[in-house]
Protein backbone atom coordinates (compact mmCIF):
# COMPACT_ATOMS: atom_id res chain seq x y z
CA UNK A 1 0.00 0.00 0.00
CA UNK A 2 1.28 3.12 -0.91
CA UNK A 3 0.57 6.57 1.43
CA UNK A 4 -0.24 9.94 -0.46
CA UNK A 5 2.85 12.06 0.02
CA UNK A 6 2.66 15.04 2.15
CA UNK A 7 5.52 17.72 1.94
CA UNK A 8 7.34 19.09 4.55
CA UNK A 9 6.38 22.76 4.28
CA UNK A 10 2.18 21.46 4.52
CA UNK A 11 3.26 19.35 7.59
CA UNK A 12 4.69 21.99 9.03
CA UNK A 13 1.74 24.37 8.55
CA UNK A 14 -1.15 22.14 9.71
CA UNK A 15 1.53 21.40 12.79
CA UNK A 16 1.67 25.14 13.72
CA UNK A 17 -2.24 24.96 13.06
CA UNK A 18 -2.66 22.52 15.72
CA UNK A 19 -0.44 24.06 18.24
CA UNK A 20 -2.29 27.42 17.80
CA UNK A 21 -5.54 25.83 18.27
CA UNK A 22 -4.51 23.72 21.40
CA UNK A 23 -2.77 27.19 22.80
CA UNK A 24 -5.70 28.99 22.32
CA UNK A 25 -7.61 26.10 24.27
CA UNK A 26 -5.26 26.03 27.27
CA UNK A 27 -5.03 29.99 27.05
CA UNK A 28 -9.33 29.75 27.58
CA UNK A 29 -8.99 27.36 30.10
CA UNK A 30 -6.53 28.82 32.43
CA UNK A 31 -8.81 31.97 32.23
CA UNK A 32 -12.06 30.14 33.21
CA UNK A 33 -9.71 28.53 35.80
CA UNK A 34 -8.49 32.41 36.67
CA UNK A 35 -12.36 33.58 36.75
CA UNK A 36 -13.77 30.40 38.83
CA UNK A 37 -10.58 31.00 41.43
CA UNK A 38 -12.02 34.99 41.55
CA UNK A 39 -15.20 33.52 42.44
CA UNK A 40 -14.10 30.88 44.71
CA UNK A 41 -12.00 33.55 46.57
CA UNK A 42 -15.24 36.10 46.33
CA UNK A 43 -17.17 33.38 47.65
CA UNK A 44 -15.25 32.51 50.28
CA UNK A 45 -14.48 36.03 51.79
CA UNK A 46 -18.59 36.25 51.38
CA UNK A 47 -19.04 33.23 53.38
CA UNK A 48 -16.05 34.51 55.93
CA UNK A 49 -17.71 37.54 56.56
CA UNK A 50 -21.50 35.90 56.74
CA UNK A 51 -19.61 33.54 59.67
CA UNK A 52 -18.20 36.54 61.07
CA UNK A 53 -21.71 37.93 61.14
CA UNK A 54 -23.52 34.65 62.16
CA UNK A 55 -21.12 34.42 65.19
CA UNK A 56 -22.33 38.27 66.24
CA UNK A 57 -25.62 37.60 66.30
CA UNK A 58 -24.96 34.56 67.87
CA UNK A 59 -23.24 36.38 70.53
CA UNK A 60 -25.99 38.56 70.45
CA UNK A 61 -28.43 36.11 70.80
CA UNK A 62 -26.94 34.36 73.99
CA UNK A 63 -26.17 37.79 75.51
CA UNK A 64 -30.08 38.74 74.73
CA UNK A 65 -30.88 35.29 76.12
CA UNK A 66 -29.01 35.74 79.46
CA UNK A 67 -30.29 39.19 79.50
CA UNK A 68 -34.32 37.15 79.47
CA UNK A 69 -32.95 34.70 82.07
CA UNK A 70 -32.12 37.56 84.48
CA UNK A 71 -35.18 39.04 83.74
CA UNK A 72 -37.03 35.88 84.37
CA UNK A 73 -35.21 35.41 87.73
CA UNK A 74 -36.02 38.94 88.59
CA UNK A 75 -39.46 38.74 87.73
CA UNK A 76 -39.74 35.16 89.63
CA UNK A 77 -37.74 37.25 92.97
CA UNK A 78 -40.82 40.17 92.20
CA UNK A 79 -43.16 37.30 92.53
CA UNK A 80 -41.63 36.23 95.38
CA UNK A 81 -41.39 39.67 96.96
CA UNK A 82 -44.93 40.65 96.18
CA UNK A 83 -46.77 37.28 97.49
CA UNK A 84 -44.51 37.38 101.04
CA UNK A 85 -46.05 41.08 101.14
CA UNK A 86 -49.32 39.98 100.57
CA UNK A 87 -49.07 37.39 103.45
CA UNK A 88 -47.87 39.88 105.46
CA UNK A 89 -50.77 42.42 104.95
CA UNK A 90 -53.57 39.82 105.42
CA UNK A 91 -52.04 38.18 109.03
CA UNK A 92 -52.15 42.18 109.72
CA UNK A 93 -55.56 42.41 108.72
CA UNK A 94 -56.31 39.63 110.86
CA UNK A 95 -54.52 40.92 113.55
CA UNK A 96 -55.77 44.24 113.47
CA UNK A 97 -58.87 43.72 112.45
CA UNK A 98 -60.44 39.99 112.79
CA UNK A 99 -63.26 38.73 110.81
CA UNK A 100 -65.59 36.72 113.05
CA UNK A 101 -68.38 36.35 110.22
CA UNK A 102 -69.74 33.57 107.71
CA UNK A 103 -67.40 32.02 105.88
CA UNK A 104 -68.14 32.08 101.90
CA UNK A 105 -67.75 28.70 100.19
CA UNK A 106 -65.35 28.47 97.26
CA UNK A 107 -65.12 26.25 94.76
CA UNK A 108 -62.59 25.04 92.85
CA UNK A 109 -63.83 23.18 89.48
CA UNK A 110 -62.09 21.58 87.01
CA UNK A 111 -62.88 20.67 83.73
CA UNK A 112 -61.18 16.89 82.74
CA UNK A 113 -61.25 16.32 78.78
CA UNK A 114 -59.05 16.11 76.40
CA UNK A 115 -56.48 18.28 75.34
CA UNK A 116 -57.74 19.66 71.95
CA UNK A 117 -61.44 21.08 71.72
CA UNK A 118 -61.83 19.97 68.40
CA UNK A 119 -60.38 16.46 69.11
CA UNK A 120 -57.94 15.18 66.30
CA UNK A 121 -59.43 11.47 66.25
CA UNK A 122 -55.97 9.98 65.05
CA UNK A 123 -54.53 11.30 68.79
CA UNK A 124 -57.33 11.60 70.80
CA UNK A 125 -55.07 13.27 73.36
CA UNK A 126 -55.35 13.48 77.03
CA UNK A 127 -52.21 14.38 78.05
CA UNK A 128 -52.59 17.51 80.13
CA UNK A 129 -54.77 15.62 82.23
CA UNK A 130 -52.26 13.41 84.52
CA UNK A 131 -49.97 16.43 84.41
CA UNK A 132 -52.80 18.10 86.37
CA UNK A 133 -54.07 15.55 88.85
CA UNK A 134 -49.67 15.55 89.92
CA UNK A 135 -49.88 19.10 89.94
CA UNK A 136 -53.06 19.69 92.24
CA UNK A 137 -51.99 17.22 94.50
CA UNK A 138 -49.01 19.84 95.27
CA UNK A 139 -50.87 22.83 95.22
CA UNK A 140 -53.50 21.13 97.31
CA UNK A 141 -50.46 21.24 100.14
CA UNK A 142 -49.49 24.59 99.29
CA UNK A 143 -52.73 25.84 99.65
CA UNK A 144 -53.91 24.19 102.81
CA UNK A 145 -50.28 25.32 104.27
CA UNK A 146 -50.75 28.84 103.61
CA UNK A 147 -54.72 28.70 105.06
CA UNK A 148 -52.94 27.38 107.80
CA UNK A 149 -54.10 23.63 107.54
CA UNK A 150 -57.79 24.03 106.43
CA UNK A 151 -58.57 21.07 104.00
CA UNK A 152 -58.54 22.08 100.22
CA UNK A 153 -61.23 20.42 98.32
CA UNK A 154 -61.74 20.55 94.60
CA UNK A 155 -64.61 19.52 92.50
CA UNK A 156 -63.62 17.71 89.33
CA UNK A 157 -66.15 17.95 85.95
CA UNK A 158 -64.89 14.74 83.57
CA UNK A 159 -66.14 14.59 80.36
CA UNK A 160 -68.29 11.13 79.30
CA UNK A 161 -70.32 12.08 76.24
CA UNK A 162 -70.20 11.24 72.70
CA UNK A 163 -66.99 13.30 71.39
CA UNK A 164 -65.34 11.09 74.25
CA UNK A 165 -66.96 8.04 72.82
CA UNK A 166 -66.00 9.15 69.38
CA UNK A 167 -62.61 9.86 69.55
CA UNK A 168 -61.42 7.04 72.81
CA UNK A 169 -63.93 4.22 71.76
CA UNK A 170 -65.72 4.28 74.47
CA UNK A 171 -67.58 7.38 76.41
CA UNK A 172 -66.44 6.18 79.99
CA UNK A 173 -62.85 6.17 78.88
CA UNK A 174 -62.13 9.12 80.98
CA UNK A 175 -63.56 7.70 84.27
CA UNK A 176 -62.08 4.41 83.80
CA UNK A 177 -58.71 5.47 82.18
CA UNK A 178 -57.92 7.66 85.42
CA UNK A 179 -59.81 5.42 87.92
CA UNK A 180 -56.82 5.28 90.77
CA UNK A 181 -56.92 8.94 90.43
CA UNK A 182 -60.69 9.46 90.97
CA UNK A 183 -59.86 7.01 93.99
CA UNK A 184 -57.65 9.37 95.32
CA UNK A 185 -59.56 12.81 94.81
CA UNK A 186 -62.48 11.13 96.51
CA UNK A 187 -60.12 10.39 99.66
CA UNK A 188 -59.17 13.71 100.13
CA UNK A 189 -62.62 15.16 100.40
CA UNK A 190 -63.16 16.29 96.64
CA UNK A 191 -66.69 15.27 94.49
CA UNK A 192 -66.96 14.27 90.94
CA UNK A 193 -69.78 15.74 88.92
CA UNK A 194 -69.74 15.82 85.42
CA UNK A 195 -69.08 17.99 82.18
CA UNK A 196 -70.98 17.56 78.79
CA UNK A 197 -70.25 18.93 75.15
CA UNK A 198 -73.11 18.42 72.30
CA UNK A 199 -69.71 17.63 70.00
CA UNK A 200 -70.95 15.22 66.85
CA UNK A 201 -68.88 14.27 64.26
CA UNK A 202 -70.15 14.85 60.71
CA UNK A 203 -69.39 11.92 58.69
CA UNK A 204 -69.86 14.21 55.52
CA UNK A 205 -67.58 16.66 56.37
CA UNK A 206 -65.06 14.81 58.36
CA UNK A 207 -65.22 17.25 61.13
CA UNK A 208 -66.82 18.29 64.72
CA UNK A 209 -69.71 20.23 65.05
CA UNK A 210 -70.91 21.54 68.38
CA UNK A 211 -74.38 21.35 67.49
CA UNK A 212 -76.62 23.20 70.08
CA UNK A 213 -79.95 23.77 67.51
CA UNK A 214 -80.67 20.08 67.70
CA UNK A 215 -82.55 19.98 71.23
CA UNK A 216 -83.20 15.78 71.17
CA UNK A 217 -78.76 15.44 70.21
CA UNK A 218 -78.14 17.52 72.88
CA UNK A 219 -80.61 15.95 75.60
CA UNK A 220 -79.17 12.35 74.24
CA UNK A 221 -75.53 13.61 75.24
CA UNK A 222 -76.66 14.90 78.90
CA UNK A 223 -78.62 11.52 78.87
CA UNK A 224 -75.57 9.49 77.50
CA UNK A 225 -73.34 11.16 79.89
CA UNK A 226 -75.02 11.05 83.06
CA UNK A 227 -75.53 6.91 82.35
CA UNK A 228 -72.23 6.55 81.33
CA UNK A 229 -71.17 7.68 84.95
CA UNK A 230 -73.53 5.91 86.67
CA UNK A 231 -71.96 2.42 84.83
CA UNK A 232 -68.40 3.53 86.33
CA UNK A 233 -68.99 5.09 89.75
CA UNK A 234 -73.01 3.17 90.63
CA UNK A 235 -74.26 6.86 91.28
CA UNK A 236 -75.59 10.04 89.37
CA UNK A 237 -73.77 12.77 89.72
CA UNK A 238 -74.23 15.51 92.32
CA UNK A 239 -73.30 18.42 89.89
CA UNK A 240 -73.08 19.33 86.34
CA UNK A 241 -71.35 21.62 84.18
CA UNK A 242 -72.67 22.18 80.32
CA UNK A 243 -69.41 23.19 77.69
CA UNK A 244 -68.99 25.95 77.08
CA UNK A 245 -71.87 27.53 79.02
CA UNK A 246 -74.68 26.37 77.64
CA UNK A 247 -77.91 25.61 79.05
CA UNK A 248 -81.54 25.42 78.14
CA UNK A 249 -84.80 24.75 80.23
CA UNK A 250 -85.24 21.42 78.47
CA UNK A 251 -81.36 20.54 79.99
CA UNK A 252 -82.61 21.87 83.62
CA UNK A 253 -85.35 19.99 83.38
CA UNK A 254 -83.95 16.68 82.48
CA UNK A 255 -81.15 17.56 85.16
CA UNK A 256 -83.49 17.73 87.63
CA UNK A 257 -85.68 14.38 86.15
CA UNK A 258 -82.23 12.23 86.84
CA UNK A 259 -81.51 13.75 90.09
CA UNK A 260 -78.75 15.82 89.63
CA UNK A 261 -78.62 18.22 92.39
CA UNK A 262 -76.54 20.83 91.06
CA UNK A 263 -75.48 23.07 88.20
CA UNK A 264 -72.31 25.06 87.57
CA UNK A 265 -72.75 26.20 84.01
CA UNK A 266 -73.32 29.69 84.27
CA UNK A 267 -71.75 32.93 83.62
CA UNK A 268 -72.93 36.53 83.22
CA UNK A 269 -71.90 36.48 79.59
CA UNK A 270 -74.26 37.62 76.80
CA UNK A 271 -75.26 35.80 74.14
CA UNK A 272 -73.21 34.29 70.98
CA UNK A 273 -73.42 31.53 68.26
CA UNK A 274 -70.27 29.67 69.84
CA UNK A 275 -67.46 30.13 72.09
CA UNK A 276 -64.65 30.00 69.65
CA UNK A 277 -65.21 31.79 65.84
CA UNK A 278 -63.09 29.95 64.55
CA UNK A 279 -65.10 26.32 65.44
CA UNK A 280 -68.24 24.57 63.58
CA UNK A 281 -71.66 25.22 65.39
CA UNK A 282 -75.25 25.29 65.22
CA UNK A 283 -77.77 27.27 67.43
CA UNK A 284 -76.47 29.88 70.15
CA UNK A 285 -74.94 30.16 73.67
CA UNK A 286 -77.97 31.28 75.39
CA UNK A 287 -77.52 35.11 77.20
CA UNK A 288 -76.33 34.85 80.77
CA UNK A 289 -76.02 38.76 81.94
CA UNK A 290 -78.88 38.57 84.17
CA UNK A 291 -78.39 35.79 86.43
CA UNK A 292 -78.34 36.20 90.20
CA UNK A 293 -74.60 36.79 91.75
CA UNK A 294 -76.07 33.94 94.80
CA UNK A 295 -77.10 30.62 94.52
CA UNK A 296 -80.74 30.31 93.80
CA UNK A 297 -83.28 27.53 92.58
CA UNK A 298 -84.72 28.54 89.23
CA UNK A 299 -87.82 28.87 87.59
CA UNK A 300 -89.45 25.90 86.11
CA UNK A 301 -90.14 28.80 82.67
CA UNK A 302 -86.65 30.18 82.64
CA UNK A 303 -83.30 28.67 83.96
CA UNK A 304 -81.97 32.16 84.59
CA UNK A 305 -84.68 33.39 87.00
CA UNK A 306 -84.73 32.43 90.50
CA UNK A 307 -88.23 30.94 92.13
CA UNK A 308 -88.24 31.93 95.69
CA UNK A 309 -91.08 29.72 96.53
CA UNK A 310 -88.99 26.17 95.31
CA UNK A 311 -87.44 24.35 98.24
CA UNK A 312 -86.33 21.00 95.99
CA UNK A 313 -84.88 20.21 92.66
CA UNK A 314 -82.20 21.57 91.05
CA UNK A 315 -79.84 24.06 92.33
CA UNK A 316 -77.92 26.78 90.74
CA UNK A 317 -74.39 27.94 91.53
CA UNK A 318 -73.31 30.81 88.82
CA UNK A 319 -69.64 31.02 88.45
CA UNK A 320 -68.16 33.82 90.32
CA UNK A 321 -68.61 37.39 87.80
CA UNK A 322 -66.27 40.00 86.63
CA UNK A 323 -67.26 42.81 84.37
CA UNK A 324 -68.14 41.93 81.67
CA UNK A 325 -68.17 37.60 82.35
CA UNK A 326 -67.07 35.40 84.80
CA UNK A 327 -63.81 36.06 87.45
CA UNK A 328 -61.51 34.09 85.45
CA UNK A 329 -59.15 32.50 87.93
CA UNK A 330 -56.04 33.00 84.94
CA UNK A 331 -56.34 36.81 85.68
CA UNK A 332 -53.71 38.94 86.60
CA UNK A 333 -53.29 38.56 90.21
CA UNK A 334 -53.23 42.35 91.14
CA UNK A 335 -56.92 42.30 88.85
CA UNK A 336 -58.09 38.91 90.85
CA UNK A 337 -56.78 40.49 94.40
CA UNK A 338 -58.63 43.77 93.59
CA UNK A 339 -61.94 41.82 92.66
CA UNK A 340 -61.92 39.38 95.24
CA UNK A 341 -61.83 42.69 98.39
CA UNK A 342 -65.04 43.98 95.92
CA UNK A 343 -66.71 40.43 95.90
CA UNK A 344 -65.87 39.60 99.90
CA UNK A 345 -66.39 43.82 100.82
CA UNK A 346 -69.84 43.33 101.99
CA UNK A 347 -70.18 39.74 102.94
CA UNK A 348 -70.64 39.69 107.27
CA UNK A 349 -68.60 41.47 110.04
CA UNK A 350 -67.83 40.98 113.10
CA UNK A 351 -71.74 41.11 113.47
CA UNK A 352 -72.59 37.79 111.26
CA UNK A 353 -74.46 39.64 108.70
CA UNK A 354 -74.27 40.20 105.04
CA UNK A 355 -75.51 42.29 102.79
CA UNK A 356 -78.10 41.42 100.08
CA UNK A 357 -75.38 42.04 97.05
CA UNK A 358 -72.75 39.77 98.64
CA UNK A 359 -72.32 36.31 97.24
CA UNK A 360 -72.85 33.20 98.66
CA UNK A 361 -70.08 31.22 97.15
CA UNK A 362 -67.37 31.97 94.69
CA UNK A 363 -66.86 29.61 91.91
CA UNK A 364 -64.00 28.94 89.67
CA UNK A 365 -63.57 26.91 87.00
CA UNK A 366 -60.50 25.84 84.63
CA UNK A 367 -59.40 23.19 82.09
CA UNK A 368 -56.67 20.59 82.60
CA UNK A 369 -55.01 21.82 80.16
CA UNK A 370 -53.62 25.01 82.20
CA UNK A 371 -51.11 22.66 83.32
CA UNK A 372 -49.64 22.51 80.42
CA UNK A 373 -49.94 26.58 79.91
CA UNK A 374 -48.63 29.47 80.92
CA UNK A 375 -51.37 30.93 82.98
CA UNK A 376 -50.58 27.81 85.42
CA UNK A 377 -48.48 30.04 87.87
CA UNK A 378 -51.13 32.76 87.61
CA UNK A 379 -53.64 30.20 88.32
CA UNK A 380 -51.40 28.70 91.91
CA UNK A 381 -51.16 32.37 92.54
CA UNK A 382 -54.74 33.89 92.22
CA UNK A 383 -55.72 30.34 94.34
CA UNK A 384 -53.23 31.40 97.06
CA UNK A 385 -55.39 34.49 97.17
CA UNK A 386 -58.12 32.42 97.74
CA UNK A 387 -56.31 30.43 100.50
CA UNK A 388 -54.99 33.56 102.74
CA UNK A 389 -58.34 34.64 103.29
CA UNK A 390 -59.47 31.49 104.13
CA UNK A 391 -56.86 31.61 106.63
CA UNK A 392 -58.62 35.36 107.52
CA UNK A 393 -61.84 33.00 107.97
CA UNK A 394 -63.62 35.02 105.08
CA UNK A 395 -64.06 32.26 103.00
CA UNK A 396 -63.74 27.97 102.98
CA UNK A 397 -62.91 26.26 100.67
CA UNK A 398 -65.48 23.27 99.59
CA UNK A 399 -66.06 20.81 97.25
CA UNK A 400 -70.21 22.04 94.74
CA UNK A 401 -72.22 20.19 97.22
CA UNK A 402 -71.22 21.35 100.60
CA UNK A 403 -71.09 24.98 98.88
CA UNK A 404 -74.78 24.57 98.40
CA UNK A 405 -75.18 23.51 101.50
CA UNK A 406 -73.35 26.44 103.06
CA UNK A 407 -75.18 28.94 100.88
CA UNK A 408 -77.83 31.11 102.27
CA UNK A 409 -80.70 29.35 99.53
CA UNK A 410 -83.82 30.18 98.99
């Protein structure tokens, strides 16, 4: 085979051809090496100085932080300060001045149920509740210490009805799931009534509605309720609280047709569709601004009117009011302090008697969920308020029924 004959001087040229082409190649990529090292070098005095700025405002952040840990500290020492001067100024009031009259009953209720309102059936959760029975249990002691030893009795509200039944399989889940702690409660002087939502689940929707147009669902779900108790504890409960403060005659009535003795729904609060916006409803909260401020039995035509001439059946025991609703017991203390000297001003002297206006019982209610809240140390410290003036003999505490039974009713 022969090869085609190339001469020297086209060798030469396509050579020098080649060696341009490749020197222009390297010459392009040691400047794209050139640019991505100017980069690299940008980007890495960038990311120097965004470390250098990252660790300022991290040692902002901690100095901030330790700057909100001496504040908490100082406000926890204010606390402090402010609760030994108020102990202070009521065994001076009792020194100087002693209170020899009736004592007002105060109750203490608590709503059990489960964490969320609108209950998440995939975690039906309850887990505020054993959090709270641990933490009453110590402010029960810190209470009865600073009323120097009087007993401390709480009334507990558990929820049985069909939201419970719903979302736990089975609507005595409550009372059977925290059995050694209803044990205990009992022991110590405290009463178990009973709490009641008209929650149903729409199948349609997939969500709760609180439906309070529906008169027979909501009569099934005090009905439901109050049986479901009686299966766990062989008794119908002494008092009942409707969610969310509703109650109708057709409720009272059926109350009073099972024998439950006492209610502790109401609140001077007008009326609304629901509680919450935000939630699914049907029918309204019923208006509550007229009630009586003292325990009364009420009228067979309207729930919120007292009847003077009944001496059986149901009893009434409004929750203590504020302006504008109820005395929440998650207040401020200095607004809780200032309410309760308004409240107690004109209950009995050293004479025994009170005036007409003056209640005769104060009633508090919150959720077991506040244990898992903030308002839980305004809550231990608006109940110590409670506690020094039982000390003071102005008030006792009691558990719904012996309240009534201390109450000056009709």
């Amino acid at each position: 085979m022969k090869f085609p004959l190339v001469s020297r001087s086209h060798h030469q040229a396509e050579t020098a051809r080649l060696k341009e082409k490749l020197e222009e190649k390297l010459a392009h990529t040691e400047k794209k090496q050139q640019q991505t090292a100017e980069k690299l070098q940008l980007a890495s005095a960038k990311t120097k100085q965004e470390q250098q700025r990252a660790t300022v405002l991290e040692n902002l952040c901690e100095g901030r932080l330790r700057q909100i840990e001496g504040l908490h500290a100082e406000v926890a020492d204010l606390r402090r300060s402010r609760l030994k001067l108020l102990d202070d100024l009521s065994r001076a009031r009792m020194a100087l001045h002693p209170y020899t009259g009736p004592a007002v009953p105060v109750i203490i209720g608590v709503d059990v149920e489960p964490d969320a309102r609108v209950v998440d059936l995939n975690n039906p959760s309850w887990d505020s509740t054993p959090k709270f029975f641990k933490k009453a249990e110590e402010l029960r002691k810190l209470l009865s210490a600073t009323a120097d030893g009087a007993p401390v009795k709480f009334t507990w509200f558990p929820r049985a009805d069909p939201q419970v039944e719903k979302a736990n399989g089975s609507a005595t889940w409550a009372l059977e799931h925290f059995r050694k702690d209803w044990d205990r409660v009992l022991s110590a002087g405290d009463e178990i009534g009973l709490h009641m939502h008209p929650w149903r689940w729409d199948e349609r929707t997939g969500d709760w509605c609180q439906d309070h147009a529906d008169e027979a669902w909501v009569l099934h779900c005090v009905r439901s309720s109050i049986a479901a108790y009686r299966a766990v504890f062989g008794t119908t409960p002494a008092s009942y609280r409707g969610g969310d403060r509703y109650l109708s005659n057709a409720v009272m009535r059926l109350l009073e047709e099972e024998g439950v003795r006492l209610d502790l729904t109401l609140e001077r609060m007008p009326e609304v569709p629901r509680l919450l916006a935000s939630e699914r409803g049907t029918g309204l909260i019923p208006d509550g601004t007229s009630i009586p401020l003292r325990a009364y039995r009420p009228s067979p035509h309207d729930f919120r009117l007292p009847d003077p001439t009944k001496t059986t059946g149901l009893g009434m025991l409004p929750l203590t009011p504020y302006e504008h609703g109820s005395l929440s017991p998650w207040l401020p203390n200095t607004v809780f302090e200032e309410a309760l000297d308004r409240l107690l001003g004109n209950v009995g002297n050293t004479t025994g008697n009170s005036s007409p206006e003056s209640p005769t019982h104060l009633a508090f209610v919150v959720r077991t969920s506040i244990a898992d809240s903030p308002y839980w140390d305004t809550f231990v410290e608006n109940t110590l308020s409670l506690a020094r003036r039982v000390r003071e003999g102005r008030t006792e505490f009691a558990a719904a029924s012996e309240a009534w039974n201390m109450a000056a009713t009709p």
